[in-house]
ModelCIF file with pLDDT and N, C-alpha, C, O atoms, coordinates in Angstrom:
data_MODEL
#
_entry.id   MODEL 
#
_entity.id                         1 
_entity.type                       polymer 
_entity.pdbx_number_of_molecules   1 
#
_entity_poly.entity_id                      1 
_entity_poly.type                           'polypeptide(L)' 
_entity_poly.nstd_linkage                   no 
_entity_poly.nstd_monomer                   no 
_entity_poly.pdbx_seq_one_letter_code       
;(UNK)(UNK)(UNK)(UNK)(UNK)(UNK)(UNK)(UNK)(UNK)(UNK)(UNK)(UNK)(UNK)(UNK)(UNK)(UNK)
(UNK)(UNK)(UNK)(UNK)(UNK)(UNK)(UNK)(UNK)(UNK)(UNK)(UNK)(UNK)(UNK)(UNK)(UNK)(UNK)
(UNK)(UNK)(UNK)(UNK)(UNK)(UNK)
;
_entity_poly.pdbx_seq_one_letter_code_can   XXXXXXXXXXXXXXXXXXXXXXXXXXXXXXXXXXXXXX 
_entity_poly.pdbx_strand_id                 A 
#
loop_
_entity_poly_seq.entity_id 
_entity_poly_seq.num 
_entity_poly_seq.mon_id 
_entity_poly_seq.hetero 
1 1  UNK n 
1 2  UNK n 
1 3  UNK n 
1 4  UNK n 
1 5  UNK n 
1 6  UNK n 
1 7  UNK n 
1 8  UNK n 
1 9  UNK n 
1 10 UNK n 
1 11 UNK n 
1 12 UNK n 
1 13 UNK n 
1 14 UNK n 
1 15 UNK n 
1 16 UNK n 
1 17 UNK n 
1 18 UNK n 
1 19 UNK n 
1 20 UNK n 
1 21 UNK n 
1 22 UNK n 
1 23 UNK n 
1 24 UNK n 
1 25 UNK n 
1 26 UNK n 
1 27 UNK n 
1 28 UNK n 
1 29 UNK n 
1 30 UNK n 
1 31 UNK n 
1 32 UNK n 
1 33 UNK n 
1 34 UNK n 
1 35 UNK n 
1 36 UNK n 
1 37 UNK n 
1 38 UNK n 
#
_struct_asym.id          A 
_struct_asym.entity_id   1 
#
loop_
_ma_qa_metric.id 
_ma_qa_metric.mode 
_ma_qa_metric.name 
_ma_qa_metric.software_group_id 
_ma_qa_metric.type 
1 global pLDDT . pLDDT 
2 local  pLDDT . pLDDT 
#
_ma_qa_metric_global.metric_id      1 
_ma_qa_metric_global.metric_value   79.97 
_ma_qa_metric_global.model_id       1 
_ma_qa_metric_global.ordinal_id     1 
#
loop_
_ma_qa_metric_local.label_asym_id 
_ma_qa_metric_local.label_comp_id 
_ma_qa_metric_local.label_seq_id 
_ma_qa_metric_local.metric_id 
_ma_qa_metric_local.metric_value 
_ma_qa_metric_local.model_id 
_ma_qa_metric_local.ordinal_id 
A UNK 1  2 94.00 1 1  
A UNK 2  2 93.00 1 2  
A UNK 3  2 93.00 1 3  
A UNK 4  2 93.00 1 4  
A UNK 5  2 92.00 1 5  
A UNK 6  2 91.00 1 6  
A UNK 7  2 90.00 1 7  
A UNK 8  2 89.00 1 8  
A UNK 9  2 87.00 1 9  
A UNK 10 2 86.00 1 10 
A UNK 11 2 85.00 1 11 
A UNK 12 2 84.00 1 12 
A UNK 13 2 83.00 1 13 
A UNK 14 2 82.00 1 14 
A UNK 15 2 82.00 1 15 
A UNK 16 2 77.00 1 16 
A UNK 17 2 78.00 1 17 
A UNK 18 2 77.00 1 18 
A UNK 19 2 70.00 1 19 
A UNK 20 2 72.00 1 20 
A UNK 21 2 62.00 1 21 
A UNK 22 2 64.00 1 22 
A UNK 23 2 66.00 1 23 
A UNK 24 2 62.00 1 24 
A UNK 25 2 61.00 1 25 
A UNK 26 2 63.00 1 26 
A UNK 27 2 63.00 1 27 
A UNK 28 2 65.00 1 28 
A UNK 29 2 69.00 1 29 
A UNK 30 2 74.00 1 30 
A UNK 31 2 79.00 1 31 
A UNK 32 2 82.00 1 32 
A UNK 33 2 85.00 1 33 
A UNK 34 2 86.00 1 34 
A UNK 35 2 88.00 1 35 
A UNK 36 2 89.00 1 36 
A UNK 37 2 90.00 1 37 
A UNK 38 2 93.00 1 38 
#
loop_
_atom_site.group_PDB 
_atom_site.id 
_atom_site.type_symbol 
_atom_site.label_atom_id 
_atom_site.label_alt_id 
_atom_site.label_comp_id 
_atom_site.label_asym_id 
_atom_site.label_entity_id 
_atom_site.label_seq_id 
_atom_site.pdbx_PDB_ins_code 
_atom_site.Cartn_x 
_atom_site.Cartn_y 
_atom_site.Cartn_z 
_atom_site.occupancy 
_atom_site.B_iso_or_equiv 
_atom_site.pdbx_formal_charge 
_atom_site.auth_seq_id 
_atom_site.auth_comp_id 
_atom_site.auth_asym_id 
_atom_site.auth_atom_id 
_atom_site.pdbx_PDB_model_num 
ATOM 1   N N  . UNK A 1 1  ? -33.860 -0.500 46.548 1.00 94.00 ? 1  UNK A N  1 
ATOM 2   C CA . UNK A 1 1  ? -34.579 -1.309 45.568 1.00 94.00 ? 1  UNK A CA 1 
ATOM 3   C C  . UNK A 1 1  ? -36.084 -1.127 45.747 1.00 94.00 ? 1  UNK A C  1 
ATOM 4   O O  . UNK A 1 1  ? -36.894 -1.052 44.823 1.00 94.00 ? 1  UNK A O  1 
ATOM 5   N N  . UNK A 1 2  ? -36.405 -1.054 47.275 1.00 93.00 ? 2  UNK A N  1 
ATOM 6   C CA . UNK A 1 2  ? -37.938 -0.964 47.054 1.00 93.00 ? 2  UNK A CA 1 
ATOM 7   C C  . UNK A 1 2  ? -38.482 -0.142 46.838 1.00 93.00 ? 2  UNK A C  1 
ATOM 8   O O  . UNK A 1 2  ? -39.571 -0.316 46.293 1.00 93.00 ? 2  UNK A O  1 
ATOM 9   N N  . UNK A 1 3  ? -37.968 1.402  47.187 1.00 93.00 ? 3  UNK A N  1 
ATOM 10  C CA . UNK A 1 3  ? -38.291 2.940  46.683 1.00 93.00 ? 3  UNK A CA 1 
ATOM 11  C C  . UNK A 1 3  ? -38.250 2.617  45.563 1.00 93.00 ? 3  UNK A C  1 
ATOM 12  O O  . UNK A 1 3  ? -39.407 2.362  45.226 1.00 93.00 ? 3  UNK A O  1 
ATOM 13  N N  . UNK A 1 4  ? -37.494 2.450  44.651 1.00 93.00 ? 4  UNK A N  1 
ATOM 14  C CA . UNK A 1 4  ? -37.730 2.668  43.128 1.00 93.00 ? 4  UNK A CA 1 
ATOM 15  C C  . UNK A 1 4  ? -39.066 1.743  42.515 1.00 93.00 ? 4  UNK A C  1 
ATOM 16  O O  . UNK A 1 4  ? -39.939 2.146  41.747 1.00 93.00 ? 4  UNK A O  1 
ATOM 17  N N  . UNK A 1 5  ? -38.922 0.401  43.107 1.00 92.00 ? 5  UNK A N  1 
ATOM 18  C CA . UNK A 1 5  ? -40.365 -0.384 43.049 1.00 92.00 ? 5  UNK A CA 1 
ATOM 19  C C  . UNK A 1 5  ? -41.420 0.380  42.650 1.00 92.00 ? 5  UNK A C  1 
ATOM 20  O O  . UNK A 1 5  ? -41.921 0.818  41.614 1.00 92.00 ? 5  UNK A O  1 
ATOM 21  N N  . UNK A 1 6  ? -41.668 0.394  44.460 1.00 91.00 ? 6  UNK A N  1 
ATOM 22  C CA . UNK A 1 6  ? -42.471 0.802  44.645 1.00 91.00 ? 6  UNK A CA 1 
ATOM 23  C C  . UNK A 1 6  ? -43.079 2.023  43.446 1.00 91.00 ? 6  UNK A C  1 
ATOM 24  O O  . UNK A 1 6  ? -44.159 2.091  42.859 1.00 91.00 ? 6  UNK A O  1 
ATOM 25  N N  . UNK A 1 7  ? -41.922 2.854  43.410 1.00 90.00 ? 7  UNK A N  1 
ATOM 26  C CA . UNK A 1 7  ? -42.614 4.099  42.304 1.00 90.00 ? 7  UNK A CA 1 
ATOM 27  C C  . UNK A 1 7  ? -43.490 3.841  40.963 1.00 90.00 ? 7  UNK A C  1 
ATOM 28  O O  . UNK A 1 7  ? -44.553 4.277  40.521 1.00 90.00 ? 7  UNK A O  1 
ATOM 29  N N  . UNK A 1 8  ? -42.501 2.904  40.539 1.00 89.00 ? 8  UNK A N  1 
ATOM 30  C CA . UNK A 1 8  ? -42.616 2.344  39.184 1.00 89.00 ? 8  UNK A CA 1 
ATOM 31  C C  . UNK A 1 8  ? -44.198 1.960  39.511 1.00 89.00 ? 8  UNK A C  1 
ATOM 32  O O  . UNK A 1 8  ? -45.083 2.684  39.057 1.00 89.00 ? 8  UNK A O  1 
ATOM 33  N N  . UNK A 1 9  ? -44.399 1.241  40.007 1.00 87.00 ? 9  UNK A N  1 
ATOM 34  C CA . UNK A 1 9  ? -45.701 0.460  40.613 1.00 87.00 ? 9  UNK A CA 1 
ATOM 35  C C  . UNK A 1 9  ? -46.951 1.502  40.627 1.00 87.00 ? 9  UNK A C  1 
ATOM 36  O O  . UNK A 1 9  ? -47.996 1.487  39.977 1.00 87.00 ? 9  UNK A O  1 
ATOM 37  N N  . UNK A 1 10 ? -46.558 2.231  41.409 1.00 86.00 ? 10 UNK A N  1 
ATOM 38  C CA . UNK A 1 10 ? -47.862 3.146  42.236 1.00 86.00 ? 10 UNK A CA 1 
ATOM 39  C C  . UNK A 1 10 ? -48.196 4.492  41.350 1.00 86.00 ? 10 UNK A C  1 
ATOM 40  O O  . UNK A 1 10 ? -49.209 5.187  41.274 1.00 86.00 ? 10 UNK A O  1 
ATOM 41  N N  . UNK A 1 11 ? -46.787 4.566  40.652 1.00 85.00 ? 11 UNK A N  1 
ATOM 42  C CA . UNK A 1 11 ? -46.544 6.556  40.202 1.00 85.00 ? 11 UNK A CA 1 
ATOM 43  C C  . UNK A 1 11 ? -47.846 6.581  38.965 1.00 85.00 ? 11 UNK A C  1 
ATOM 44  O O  . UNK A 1 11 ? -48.125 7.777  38.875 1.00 85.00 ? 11 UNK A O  1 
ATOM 45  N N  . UNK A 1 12 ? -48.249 6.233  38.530 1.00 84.00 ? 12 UNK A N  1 
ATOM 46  C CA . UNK A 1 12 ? -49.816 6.003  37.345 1.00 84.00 ? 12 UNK A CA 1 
ATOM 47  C C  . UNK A 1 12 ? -50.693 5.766  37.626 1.00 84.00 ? 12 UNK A C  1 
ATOM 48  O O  . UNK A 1 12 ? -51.692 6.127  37.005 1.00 84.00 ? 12 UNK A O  1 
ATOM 49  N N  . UNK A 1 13 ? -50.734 4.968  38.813 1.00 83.00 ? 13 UNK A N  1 
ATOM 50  C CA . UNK A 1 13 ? -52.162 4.223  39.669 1.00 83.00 ? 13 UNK A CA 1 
ATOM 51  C C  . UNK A 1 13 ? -52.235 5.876  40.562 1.00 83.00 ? 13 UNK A C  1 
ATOM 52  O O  . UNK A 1 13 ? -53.375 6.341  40.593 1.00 83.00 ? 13 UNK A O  1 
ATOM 53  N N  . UNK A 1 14 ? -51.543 6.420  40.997 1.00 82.00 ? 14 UNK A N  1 
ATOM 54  C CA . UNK A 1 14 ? -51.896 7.376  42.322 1.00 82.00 ? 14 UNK A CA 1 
ATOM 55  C C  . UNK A 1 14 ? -52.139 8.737  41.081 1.00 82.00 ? 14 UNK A C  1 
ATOM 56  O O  . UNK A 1 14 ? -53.049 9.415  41.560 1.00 82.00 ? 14 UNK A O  1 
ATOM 57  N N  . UNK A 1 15 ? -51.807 9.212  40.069 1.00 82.00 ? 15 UNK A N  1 
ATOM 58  C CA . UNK A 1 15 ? -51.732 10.021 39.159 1.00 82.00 ? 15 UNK A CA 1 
ATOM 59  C C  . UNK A 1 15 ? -53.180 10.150 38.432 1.00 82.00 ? 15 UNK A C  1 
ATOM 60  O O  . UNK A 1 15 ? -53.631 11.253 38.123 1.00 82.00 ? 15 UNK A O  1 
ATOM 61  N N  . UNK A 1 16 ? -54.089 8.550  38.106 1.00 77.00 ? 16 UNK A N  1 
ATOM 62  C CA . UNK A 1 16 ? -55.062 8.162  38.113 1.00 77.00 ? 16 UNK A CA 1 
ATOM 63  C C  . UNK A 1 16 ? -56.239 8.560  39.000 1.00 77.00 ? 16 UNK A C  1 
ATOM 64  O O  . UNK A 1 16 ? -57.433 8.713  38.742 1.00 77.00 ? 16 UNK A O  1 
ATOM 65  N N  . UNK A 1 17 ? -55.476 8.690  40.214 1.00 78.00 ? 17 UNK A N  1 
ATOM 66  C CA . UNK A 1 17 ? -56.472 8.439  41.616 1.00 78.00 ? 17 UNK A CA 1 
ATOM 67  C C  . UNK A 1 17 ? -57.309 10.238 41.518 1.00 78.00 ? 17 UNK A C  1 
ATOM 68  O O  . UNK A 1 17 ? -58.354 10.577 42.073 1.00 78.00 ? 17 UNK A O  1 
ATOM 69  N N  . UNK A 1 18 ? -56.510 10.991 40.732 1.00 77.00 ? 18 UNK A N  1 
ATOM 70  C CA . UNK A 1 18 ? -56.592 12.402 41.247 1.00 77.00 ? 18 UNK A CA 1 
ATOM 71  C C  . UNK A 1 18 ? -58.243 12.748 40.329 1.00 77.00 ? 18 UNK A C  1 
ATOM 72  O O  . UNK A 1 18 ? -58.877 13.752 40.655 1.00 77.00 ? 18 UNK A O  1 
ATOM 73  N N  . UNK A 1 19 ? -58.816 11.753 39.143 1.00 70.00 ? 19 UNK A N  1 
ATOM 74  C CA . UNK A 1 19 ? -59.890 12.112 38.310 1.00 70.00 ? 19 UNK A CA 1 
ATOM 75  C C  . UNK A 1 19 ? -58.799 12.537 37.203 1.00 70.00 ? 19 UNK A C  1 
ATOM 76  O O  . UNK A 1 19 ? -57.619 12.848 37.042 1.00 70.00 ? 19 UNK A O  1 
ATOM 77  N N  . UNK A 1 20 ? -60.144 12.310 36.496 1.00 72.00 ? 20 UNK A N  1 
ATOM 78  C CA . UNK A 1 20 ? -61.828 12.516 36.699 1.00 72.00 ? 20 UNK A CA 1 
ATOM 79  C C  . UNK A 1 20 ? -62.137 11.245 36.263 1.00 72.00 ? 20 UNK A C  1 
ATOM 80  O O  . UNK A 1 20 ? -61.587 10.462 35.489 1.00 72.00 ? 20 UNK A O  1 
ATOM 81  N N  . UNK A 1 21 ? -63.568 11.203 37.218 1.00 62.00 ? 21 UNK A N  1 
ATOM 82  C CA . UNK A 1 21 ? -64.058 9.618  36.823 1.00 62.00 ? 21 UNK A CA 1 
ATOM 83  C C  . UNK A 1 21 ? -63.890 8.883  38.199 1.00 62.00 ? 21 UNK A C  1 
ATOM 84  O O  . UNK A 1 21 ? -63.180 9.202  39.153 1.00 62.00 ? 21 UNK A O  1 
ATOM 85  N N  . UNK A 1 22 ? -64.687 7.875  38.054 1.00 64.00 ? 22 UNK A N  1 
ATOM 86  C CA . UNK A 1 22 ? -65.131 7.275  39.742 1.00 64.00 ? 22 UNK A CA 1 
ATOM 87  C C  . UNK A 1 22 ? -64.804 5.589  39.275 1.00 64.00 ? 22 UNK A C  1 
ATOM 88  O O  . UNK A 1 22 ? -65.223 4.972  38.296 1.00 64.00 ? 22 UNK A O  1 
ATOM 89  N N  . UNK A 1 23 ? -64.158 5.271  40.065 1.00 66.00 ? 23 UNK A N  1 
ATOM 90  C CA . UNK A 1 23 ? -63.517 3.810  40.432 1.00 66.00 ? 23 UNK A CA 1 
ATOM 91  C C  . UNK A 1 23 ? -65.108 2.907  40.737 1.00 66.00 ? 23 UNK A C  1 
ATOM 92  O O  . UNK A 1 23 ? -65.871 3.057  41.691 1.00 66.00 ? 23 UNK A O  1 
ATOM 93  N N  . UNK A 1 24 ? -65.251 1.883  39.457 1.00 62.00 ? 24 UNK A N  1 
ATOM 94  C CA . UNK A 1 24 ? -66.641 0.705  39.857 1.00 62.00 ? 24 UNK A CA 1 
ATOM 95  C C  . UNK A 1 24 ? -67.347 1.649  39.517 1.00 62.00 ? 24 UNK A C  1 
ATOM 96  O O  . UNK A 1 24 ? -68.046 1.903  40.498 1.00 62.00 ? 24 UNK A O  1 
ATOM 97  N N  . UNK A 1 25 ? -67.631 2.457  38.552 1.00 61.00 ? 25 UNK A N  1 
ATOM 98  C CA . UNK A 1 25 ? -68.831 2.930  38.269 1.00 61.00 ? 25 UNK A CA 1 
ATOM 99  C C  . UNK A 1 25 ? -69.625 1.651  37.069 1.00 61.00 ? 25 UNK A C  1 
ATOM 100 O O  . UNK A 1 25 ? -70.827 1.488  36.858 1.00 61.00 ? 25 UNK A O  1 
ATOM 101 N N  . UNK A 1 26 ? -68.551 0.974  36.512 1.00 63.00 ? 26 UNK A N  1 
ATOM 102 C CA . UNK A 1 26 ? -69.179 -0.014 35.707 1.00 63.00 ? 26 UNK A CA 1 
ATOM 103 C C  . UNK A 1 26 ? -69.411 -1.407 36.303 1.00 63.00 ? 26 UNK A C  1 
ATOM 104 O O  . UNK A 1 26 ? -69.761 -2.359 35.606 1.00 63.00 ? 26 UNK A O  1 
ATOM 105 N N  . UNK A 1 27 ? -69.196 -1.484 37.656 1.00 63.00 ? 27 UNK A N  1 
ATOM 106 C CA . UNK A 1 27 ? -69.475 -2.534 38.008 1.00 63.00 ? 27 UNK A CA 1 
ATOM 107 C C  . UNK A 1 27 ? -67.740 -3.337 38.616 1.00 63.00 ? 27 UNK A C  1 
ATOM 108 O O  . UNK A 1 27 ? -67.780 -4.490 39.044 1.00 63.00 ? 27 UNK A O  1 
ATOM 109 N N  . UNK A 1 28 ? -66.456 -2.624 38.572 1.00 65.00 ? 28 UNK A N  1 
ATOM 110 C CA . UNK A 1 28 ? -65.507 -3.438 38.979 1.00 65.00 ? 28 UNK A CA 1 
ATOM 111 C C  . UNK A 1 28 ? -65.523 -2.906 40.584 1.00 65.00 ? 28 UNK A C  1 
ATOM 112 O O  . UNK A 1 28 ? -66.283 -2.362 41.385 1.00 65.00 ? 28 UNK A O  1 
ATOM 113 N N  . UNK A 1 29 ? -64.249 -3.405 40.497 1.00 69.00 ? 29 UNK A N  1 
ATOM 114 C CA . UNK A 1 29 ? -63.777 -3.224 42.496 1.00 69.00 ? 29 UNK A CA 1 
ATOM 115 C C  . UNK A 1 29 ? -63.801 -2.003 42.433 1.00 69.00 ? 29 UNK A C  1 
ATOM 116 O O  . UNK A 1 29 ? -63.425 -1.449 41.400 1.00 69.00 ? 29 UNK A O  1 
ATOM 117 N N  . UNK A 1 30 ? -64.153 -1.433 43.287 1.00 74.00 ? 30 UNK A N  1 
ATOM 118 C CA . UNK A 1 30 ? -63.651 -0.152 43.972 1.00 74.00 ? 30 UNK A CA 1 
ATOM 119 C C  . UNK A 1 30 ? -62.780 -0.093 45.062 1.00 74.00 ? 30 UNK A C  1 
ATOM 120 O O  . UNK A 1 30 ? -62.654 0.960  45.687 1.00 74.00 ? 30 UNK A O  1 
ATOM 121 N N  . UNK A 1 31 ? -62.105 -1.204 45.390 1.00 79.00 ? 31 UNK A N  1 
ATOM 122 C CA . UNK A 1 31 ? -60.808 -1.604 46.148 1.00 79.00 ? 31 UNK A CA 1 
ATOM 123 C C  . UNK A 1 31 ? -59.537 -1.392 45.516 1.00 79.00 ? 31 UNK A C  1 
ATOM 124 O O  . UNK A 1 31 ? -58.462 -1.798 45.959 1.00 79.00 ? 31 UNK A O  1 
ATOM 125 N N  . UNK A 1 32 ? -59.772 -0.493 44.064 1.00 82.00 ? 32 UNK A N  1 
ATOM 126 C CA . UNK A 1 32 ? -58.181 -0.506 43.322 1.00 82.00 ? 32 UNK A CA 1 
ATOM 127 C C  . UNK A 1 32 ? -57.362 0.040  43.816 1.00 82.00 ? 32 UNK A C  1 
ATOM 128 O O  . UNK A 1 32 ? -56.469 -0.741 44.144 1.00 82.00 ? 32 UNK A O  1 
ATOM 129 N N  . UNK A 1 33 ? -57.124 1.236  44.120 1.00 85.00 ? 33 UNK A N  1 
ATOM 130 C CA . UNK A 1 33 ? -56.675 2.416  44.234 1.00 85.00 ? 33 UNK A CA 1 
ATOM 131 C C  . UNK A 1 33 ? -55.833 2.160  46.143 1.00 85.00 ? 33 UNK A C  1 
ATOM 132 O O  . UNK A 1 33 ? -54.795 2.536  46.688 1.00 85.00 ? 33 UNK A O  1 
ATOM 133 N N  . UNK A 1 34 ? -56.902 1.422  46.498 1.00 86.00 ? 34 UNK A N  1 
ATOM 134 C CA . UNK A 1 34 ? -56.715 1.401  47.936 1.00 86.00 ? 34 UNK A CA 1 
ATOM 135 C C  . UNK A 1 34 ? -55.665 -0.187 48.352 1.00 86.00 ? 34 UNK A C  1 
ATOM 136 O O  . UNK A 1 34 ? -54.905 -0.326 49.311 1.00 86.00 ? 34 UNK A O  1 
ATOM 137 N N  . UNK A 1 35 ? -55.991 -1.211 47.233 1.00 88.00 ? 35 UNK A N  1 
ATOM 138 C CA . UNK A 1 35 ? -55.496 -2.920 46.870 1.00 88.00 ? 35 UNK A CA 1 
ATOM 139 C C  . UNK A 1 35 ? -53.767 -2.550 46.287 1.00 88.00 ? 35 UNK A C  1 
ATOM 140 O O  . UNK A 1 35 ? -52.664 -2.994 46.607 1.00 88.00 ? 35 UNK A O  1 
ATOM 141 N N  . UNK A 1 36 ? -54.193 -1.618 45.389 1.00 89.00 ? 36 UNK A N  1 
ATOM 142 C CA . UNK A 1 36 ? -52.630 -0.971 44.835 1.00 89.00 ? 36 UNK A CA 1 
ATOM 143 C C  . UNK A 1 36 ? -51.519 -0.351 45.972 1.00 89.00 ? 36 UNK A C  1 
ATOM 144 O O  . UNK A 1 36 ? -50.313 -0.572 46.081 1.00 89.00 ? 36 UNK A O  1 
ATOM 145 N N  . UNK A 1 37 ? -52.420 0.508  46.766 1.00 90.00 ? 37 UNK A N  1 
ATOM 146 C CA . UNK A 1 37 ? -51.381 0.987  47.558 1.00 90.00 ? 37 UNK A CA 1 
ATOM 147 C C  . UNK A 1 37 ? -50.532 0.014  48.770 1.00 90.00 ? 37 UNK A C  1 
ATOM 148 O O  . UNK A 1 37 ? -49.401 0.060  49.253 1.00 90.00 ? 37 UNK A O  1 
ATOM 149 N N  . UNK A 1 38 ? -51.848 -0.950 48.978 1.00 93.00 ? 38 UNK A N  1 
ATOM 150 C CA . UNK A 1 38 ? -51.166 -2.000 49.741 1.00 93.00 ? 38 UNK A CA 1 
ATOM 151 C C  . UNK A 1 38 ? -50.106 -3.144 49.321 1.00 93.00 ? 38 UNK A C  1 
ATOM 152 O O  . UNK A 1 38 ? -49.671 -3.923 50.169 1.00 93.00 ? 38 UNK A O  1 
#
């Protein structure tokens, strides 16, 4: 159950992570990427 979770969860956020474009360049967290995986 939690493997599949987990995927569902992370598999767009980590796909995201690869660019282009920088996390808080407008002013949000730059804890996403790193808040997500936890």
């Amino acid at each position: 159950f939690g493997f599949m979770s987990g995927a569902f969860s992370v598999v767009n956020i980590l796909a995201d992570s690869v660019g282009p474009g920088t996390v808080g360049i407008h002013g949000d967290s730059q804890h996403y990427f790193l808040s997500s995986a936890f």
